[in-house]
N, C-alpha and C. Protein backbone atom coordinates (compact mmCIF):
# COMPACT_ATOMS: atom_id res chain seq x y z
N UNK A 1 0.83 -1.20 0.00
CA UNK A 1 0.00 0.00 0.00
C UNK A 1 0.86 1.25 0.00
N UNK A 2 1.88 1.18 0.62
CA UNK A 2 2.96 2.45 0.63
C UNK A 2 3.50 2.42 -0.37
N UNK A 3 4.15 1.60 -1.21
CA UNK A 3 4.44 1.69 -2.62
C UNK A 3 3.72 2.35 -3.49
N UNK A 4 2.37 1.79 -3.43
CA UNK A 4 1.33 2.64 -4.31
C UNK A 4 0.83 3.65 -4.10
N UNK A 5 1.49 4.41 -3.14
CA UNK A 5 0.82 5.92 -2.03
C UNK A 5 -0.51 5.43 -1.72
N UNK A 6 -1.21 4.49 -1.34
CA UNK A 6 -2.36 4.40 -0.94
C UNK A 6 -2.15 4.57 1.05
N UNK A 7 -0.90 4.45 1.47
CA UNK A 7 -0.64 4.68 2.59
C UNK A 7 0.78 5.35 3.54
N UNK A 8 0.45 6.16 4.35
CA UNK A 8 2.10 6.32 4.85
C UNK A 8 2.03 5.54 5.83
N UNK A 9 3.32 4.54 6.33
CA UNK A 9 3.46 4.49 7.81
C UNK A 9 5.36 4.75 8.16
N UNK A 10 5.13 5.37 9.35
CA UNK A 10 6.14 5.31 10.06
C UNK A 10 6.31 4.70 11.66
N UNK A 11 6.90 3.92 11.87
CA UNK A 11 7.47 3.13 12.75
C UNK A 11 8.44 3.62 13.60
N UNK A 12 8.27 3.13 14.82
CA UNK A 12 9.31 3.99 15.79
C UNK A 12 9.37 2.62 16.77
N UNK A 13 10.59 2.03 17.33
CA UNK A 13 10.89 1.67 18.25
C UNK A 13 11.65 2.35 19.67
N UNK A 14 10.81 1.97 20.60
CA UNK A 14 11.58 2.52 21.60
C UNK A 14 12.42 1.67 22.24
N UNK A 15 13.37 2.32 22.66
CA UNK A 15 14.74 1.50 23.55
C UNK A 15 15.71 2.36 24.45
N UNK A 16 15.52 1.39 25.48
CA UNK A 16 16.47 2.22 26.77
C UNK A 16 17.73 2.55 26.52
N UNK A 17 18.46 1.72 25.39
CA UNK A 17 20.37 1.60 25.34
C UNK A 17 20.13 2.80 24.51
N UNK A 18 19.24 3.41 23.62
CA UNK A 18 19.52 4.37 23.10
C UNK A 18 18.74 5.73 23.46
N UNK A 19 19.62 6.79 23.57
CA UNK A 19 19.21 8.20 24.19
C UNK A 19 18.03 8.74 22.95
N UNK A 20 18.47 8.38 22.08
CA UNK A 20 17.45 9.32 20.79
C UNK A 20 15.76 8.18 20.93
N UNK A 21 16.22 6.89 21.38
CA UNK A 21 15.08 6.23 21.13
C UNK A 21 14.49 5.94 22.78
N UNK A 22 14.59 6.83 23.16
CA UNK A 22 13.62 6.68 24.61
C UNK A 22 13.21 8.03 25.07
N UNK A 23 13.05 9.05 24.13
CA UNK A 23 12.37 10.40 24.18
C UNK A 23 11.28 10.90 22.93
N UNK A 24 10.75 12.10 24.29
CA UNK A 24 9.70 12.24 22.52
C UNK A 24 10.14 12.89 21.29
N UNK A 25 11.25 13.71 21.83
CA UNK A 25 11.95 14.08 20.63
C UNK A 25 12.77 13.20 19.59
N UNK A 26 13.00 12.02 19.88
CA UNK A 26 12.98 11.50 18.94
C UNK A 26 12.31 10.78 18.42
N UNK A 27 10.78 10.25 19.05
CA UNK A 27 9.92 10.01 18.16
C UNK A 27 9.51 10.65 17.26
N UNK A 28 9.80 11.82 18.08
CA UNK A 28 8.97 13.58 16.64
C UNK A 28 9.93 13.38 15.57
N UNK A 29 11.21 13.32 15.69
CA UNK A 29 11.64 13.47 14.34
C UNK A 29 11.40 12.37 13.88
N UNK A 30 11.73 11.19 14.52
CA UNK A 30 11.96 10.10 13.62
C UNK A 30 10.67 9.57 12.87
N UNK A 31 9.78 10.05 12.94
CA UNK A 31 8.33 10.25 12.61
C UNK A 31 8.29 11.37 11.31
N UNK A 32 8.57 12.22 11.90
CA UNK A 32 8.33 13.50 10.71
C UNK A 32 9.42 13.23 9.71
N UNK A 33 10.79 12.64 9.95
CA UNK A 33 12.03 11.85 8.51
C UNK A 33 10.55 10.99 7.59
N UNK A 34 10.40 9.92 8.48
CA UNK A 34 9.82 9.07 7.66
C UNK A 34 8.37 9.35 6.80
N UNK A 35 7.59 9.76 7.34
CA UNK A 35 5.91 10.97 6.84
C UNK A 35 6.82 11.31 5.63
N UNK A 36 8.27 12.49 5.45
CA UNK A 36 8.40 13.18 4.82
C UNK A 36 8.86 12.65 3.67
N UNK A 37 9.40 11.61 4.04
CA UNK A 37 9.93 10.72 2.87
C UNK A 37 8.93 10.00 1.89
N UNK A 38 7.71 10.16 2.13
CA UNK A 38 6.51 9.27 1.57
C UNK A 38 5.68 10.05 0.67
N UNK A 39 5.48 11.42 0.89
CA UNK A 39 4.79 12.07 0.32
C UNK A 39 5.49 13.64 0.32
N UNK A 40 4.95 14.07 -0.91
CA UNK A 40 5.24 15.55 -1.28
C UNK A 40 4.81 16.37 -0.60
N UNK A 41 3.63 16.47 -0.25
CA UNK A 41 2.83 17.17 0.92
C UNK A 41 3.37 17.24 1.73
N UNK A 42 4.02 15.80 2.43
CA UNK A 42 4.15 16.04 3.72
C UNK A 42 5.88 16.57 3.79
N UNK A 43 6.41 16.71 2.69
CA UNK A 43 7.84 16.88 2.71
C UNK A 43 7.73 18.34 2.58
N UNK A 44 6.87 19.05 1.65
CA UNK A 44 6.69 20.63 1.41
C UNK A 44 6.14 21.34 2.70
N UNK A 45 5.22 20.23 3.90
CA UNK A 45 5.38 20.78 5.31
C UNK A 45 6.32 21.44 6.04
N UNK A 46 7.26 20.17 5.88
CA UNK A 46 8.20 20.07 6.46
C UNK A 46 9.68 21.07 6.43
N UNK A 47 9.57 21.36 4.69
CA UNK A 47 10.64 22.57 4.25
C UNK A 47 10.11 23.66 4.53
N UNK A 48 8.71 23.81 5.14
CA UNK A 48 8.82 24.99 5.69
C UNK A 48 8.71 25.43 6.80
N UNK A 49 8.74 24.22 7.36
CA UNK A 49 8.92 24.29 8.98
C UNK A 49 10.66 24.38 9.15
N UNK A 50 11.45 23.57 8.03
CA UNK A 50 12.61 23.99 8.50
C UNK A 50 12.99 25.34 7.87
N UNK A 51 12.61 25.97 6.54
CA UNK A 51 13.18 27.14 6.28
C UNK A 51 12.38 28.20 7.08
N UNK A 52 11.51 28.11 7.71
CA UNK A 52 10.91 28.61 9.18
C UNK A 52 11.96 28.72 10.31
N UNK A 53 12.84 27.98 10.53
CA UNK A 53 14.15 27.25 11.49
C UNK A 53 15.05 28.13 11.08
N UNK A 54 15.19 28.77 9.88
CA UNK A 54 16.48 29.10 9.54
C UNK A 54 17.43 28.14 8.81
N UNK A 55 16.40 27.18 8.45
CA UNK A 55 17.39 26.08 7.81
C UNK A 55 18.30 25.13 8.55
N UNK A 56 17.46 24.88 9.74
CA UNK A 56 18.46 24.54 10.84
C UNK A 56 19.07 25.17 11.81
N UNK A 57 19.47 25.93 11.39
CA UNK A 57 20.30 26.73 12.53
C UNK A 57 19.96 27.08 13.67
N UNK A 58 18.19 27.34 13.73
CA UNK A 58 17.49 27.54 14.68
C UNK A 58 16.97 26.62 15.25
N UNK A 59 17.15 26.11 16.35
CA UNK A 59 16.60 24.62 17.40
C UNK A 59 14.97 24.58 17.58
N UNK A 60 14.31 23.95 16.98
CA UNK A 60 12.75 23.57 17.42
C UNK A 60 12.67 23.10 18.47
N UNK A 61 12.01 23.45 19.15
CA UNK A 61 11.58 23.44 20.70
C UNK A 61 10.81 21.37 20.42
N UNK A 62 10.51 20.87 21.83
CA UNK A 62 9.96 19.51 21.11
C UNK A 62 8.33 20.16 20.86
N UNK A 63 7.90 20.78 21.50
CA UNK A 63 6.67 21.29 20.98
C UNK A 63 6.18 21.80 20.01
N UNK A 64 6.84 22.54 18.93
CA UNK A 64 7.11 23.35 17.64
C UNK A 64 7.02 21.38 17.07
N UNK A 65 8.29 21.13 16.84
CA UNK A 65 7.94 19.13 16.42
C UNK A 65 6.99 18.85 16.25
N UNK A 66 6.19 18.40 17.59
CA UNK A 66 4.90 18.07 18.28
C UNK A 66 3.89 19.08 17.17
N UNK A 67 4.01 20.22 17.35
CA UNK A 67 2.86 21.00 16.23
C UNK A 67 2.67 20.39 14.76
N UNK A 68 4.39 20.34 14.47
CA UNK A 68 4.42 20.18 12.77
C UNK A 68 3.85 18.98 12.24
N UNK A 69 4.20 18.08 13.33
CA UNK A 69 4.04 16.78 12.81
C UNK A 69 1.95 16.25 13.18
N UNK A 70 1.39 17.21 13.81
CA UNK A 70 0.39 16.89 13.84
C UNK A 70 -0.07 17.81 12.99
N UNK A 71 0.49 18.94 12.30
CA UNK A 71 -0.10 19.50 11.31
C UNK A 71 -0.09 18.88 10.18
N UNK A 72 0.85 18.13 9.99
CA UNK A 72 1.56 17.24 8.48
C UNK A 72 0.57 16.21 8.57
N UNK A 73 0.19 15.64 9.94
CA UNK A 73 -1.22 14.08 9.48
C UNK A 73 -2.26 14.78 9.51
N UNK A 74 -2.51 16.20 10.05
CA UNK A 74 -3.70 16.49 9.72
C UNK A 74 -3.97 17.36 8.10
N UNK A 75 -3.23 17.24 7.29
CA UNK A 75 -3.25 17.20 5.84
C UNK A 75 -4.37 17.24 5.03
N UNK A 76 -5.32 17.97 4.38
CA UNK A 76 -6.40 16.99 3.79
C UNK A 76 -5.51 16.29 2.40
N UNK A 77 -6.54 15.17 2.04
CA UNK A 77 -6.54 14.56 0.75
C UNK A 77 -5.17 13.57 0.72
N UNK A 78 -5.03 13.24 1.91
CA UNK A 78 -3.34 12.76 1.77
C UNK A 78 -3.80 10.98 2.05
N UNK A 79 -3.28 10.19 1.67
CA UNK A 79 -3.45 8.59 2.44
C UNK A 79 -3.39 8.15 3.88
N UNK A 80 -4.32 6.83 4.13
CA UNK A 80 -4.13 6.73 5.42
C UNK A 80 -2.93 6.91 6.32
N UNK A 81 -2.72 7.39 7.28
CA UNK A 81 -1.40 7.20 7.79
C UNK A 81 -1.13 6.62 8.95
N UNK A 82 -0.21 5.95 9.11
CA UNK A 82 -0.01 4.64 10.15
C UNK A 82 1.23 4.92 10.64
N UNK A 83 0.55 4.94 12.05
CA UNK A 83 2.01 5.44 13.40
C UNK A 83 1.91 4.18 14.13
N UNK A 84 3.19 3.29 14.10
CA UNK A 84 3.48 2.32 14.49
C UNK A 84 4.60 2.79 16.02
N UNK A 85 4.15 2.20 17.33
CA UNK A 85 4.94 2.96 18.02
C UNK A 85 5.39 1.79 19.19
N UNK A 86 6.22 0.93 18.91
CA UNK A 86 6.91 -0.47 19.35
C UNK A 86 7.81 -0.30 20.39
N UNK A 87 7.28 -1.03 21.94
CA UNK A 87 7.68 -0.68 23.11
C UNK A 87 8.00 -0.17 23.42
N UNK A 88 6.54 0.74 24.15
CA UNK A 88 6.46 1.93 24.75
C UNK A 88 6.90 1.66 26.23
N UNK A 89 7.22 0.34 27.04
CA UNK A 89 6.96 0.50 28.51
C UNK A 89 8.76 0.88 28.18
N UNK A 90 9.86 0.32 26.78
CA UNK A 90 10.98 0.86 27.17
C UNK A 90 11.41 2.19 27.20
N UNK A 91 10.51 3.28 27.42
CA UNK A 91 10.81 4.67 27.74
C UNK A 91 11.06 4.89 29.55
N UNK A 92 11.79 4.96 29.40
CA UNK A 92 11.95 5.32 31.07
C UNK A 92 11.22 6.17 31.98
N UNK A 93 10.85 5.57 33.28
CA UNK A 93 10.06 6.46 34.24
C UNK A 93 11.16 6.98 35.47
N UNK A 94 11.25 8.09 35.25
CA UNK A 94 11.63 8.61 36.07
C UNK A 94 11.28 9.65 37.41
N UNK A 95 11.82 9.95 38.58
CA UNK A 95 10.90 10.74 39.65
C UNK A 95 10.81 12.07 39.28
N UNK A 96 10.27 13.05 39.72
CA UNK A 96 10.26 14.62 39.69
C UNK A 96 9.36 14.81 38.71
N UNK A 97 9.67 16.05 37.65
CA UNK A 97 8.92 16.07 36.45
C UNK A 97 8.44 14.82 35.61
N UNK A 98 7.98 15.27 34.67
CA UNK A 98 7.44 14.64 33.27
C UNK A 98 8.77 13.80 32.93
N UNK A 99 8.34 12.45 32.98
CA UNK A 99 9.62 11.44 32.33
C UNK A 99 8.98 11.40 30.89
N UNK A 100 10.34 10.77 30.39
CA UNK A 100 10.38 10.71 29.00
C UNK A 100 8.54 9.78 28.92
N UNK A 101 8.99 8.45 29.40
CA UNK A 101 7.41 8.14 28.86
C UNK A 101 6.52 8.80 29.27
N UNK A 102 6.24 9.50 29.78
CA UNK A 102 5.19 10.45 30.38
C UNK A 102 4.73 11.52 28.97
N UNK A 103 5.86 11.90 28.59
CA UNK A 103 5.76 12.65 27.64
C UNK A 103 5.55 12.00 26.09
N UNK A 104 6.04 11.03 26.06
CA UNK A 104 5.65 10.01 24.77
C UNK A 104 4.08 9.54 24.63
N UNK A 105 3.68 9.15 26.20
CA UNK A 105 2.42 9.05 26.21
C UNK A 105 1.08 10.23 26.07
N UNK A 106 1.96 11.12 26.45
CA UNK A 106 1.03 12.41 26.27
C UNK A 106 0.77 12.54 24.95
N UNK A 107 1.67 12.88 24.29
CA UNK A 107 1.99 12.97 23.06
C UNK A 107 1.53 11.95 22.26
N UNK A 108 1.42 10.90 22.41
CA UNK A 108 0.76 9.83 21.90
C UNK A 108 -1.30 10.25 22.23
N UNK A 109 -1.72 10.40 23.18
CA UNK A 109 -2.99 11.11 23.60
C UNK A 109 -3.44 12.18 22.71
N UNK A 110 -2.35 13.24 22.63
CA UNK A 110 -2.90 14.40 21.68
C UNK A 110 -3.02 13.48 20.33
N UNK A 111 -2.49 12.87 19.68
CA UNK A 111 -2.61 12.36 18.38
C UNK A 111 -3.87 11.97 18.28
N UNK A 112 -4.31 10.90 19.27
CA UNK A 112 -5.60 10.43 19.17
C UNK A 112 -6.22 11.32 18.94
N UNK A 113 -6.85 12.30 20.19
CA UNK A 113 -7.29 13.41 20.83
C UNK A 113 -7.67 14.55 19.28
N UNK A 114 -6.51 14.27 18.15
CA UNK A 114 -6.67 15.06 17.11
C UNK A 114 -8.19 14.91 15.79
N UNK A 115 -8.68 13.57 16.38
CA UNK A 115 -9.28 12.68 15.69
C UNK A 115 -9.27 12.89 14.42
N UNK A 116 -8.25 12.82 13.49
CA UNK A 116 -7.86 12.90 12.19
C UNK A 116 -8.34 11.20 11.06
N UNK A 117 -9.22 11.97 10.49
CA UNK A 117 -10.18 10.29 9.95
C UNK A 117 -9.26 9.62 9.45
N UNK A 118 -8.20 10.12 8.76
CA UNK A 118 -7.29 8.93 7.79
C UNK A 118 -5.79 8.59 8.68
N UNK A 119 -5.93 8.79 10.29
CA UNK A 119 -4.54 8.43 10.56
C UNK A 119 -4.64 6.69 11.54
N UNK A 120 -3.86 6.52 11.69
CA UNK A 120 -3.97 4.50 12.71
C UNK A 120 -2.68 4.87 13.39
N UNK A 121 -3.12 4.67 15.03
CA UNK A 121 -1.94 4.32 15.59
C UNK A 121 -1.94 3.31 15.91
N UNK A 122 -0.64 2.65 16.50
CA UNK A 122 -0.55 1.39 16.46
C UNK A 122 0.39 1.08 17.65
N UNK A 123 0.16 1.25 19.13
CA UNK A 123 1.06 0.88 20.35
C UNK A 123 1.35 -0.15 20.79
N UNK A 124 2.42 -1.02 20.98
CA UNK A 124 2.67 -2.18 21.59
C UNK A 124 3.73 -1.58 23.13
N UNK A 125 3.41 -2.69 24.10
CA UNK A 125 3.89 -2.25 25.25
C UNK A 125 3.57 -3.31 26.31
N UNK A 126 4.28 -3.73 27.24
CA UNK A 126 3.65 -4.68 28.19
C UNK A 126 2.68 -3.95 29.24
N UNK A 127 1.72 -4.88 29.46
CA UNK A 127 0.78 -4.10 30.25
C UNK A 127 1.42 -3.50 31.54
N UNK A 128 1.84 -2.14 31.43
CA UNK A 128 2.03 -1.49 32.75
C UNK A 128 1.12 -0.59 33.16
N UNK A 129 1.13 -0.42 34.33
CA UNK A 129 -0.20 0.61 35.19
C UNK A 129 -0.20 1.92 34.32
N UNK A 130 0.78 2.63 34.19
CA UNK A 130 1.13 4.21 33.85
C UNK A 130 0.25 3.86 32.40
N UNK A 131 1.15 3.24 31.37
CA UNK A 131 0.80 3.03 30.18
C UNK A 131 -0.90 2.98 30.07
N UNK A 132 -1.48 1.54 30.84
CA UNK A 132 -2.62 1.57 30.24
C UNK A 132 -3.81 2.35 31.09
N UNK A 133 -3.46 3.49 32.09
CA UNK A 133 -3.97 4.50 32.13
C UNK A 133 -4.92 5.12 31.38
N UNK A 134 -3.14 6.08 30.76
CA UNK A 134 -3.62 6.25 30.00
C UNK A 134 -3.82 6.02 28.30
N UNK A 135 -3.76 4.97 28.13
CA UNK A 135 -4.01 4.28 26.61
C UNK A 135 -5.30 3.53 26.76
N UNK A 136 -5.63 3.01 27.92
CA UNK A 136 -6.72 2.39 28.40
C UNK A 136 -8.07 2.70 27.52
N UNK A 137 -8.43 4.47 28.08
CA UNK A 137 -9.94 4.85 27.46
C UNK A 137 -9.55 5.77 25.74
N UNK A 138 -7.91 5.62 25.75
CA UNK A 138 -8.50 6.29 23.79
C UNK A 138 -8.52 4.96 22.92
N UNK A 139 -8.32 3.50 23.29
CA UNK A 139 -8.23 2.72 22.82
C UNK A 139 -9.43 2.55 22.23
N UNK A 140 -9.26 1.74 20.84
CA UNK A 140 -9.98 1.74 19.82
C UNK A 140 -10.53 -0.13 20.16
N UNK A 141 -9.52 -0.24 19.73
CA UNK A 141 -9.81 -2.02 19.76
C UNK A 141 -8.25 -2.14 20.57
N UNK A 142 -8.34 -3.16 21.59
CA UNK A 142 -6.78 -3.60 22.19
C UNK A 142 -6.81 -4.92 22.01
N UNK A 143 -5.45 -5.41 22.31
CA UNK A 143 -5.14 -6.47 22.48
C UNK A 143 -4.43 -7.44 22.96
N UNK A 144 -4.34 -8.14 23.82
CA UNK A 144 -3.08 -8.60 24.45
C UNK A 144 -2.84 -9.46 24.36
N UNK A 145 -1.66 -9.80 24.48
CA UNK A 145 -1.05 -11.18 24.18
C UNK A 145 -0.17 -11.78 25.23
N UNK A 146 -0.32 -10.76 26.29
CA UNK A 146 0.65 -10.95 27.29
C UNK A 146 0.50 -12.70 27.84
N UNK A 147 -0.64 -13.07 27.96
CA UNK A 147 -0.99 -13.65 28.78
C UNK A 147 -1.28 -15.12 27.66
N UNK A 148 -1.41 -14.96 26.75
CA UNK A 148 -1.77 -16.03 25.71
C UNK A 148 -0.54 -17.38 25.95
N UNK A 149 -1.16 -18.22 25.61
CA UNK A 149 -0.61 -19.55 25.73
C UNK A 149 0.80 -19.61 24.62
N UNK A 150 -0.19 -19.31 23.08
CA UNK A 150 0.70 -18.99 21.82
C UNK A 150 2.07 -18.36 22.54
N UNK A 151 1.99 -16.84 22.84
CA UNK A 151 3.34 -16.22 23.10
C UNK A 151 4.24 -16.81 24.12
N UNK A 152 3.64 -17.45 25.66
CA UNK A 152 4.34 -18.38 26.07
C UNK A 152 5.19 -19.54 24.84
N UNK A 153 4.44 -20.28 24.73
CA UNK A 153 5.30 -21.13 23.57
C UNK A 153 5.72 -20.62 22.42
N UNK A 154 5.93 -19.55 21.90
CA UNK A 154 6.86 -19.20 20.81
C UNK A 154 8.22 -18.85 21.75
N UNK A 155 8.00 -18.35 23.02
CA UNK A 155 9.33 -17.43 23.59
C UNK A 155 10.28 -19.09 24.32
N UNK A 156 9.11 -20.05 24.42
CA UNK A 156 9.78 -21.51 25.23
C UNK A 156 10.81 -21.73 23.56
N UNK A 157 9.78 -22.24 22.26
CA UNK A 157 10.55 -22.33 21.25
C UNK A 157 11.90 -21.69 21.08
N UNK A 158 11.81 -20.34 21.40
CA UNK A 158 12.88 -19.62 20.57
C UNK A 158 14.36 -19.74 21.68
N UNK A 159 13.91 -19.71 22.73
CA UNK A 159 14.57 -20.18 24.11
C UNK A 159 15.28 -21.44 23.40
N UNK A 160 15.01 -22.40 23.73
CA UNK A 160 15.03 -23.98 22.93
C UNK A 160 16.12 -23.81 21.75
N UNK A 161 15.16 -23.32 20.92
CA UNK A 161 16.37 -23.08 19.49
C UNK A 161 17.82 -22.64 19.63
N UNK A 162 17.69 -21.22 20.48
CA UNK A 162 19.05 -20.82 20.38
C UNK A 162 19.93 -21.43 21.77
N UNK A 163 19.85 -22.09 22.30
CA UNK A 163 20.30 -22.95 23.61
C UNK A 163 20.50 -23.98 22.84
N UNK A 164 19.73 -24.63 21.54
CA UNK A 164 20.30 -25.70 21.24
C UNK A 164 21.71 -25.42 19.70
N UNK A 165 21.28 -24.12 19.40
CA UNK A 165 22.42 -24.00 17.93
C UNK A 165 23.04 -23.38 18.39
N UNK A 166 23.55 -22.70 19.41
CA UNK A 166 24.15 -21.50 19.81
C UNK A 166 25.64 -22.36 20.12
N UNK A 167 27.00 -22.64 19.03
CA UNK A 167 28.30 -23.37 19.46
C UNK A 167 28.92 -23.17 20.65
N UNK A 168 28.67 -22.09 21.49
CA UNK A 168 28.90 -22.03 22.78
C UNK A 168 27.90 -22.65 24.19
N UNK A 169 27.05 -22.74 23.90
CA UNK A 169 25.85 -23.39 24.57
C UNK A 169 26.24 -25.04 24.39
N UNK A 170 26.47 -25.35 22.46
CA UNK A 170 26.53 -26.87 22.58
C UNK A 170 27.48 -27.72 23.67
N UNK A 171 28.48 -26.77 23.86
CA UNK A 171 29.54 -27.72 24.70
C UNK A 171 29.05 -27.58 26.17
N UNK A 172 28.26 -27.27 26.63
CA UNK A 172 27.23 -26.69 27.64
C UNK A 172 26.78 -28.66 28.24
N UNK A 173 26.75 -28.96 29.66
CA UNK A 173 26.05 -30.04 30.01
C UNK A 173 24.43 -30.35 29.70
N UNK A 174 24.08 -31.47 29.47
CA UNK A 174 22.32 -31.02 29.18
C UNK A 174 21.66 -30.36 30.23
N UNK A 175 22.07 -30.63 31.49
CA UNK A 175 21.43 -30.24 32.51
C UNK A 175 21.43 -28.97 32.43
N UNK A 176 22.35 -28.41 32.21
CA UNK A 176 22.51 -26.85 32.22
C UNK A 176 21.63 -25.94 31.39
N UNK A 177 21.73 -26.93 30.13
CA UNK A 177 20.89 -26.16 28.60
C UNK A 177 19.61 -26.08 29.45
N UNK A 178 19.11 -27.50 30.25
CA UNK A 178 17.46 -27.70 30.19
C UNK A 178 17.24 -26.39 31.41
N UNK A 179 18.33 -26.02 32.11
CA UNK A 179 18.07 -25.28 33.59
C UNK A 179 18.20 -23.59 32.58
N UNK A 180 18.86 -23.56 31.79
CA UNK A 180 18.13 -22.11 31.11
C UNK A 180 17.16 -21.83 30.38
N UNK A 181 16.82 -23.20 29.62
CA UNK A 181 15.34 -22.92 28.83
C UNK A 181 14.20 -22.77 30.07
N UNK A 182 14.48 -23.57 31.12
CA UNK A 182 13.24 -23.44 32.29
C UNK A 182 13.42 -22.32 32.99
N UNK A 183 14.51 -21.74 33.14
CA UNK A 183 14.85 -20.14 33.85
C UNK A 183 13.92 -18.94 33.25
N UNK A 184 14.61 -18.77 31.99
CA UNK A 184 14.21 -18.06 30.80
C UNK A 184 13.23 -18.38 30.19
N UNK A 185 12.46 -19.20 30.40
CA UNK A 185 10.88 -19.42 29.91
C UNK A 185 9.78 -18.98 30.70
N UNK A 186 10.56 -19.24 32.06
CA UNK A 186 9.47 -19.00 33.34
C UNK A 186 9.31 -17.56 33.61
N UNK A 187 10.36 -16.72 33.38
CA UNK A 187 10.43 -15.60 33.96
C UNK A 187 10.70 -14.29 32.37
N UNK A 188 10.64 -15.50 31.51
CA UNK A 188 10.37 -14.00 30.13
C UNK A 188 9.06 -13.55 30.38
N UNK A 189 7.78 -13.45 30.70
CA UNK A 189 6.56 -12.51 31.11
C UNK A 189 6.18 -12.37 29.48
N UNK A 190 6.64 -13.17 28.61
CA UNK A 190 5.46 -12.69 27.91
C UNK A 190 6.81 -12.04 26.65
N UNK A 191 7.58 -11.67 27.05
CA UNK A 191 8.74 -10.67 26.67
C UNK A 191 9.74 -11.93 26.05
């Protein structure tokens, strides 16, 4: 469908080892790269949000981001657009102010909140309290898998597999192999 412009999506993973991928500022950009790369519209937004910038030179606040990029899906006449936004619980919570996930999730809220007919988000995350808060009541349809039998046994499988091909594992006693597939099966959660 993205080939044929019948759709944009952009995808974002979050992750703790990386600083750009456990804030909202880098969901904003890494969101508004990919939108811009898909369509003309949304790229002619975008050059004038940066020749707005000074061409760079001038630092966008994450909120100015946050504006552009909900101005760019709220577009008319443009294809569906699909915000894929892949583990959200790895944004970090931190004490005092607004933590990064705090702010990803907010920010994730206003999107909904925008009710733009042609956009899909798309959150994956293990069920944590904070998260399904608030994701809880803008949810459309949810789904979990936390708890499913299936995802237990794909994570026992994949456990299994690489304990059994892994050339450092093979020289491993059996007892040992069978005491990490039962470690690491029992206590992956789903993960």
């Amino acid at each position: 469908m993205c080939e044929l412009g019948l759709a944009s999506l952009a995808f974002f993973y979050c992750d703790f080892r990386e600083d750009q991928k456990r804030h909202r500022r880098g969901l904003l950009s890494s969101l508004l790269d990919q939108f811009c790369q898909q369509s003309d519209a949304y790229y002619g937004a975008l050059s004038k949000f940066y020749s707005a910038h000074r061409h760079g030179s001038q630092h966008a606040s994450d909120s100015e981001l946050a504006q552009c990029l909900k101005q760019l899906l709220a577009l008319p006449g443009q294809a569906t657009a699909y915000v894929v936004i892949d583990a959200l619980d790895e944004c970090p919570i931190t004490s005092g102010s607004s933590s990064p996930r705090d702010e990803v999730l907010g920010f994730v809220e206003e999107l909904v909140r925008l009710h733009v007919p042609n956009m899909r988000i798309c959150v994956t995350s293990r069920p944590e309290a904070d998260i399904e808060l608030v994701l809880g009541p803008l949810a459309f349809r949810s789904v979990s898998l936390h708890g499913e039998n299936g995802q237990a046994q794909d994570i026992a499988e994949y456990v299994k597999f690489v304990v059994s091909t892994d050339r450092h594992m093979q020289k491993w006693r059996k007892e040992d192999k069978e005491l990490v597939v039962r470690e690491l099966t029992g206590k992956a959660d789903g993960m």
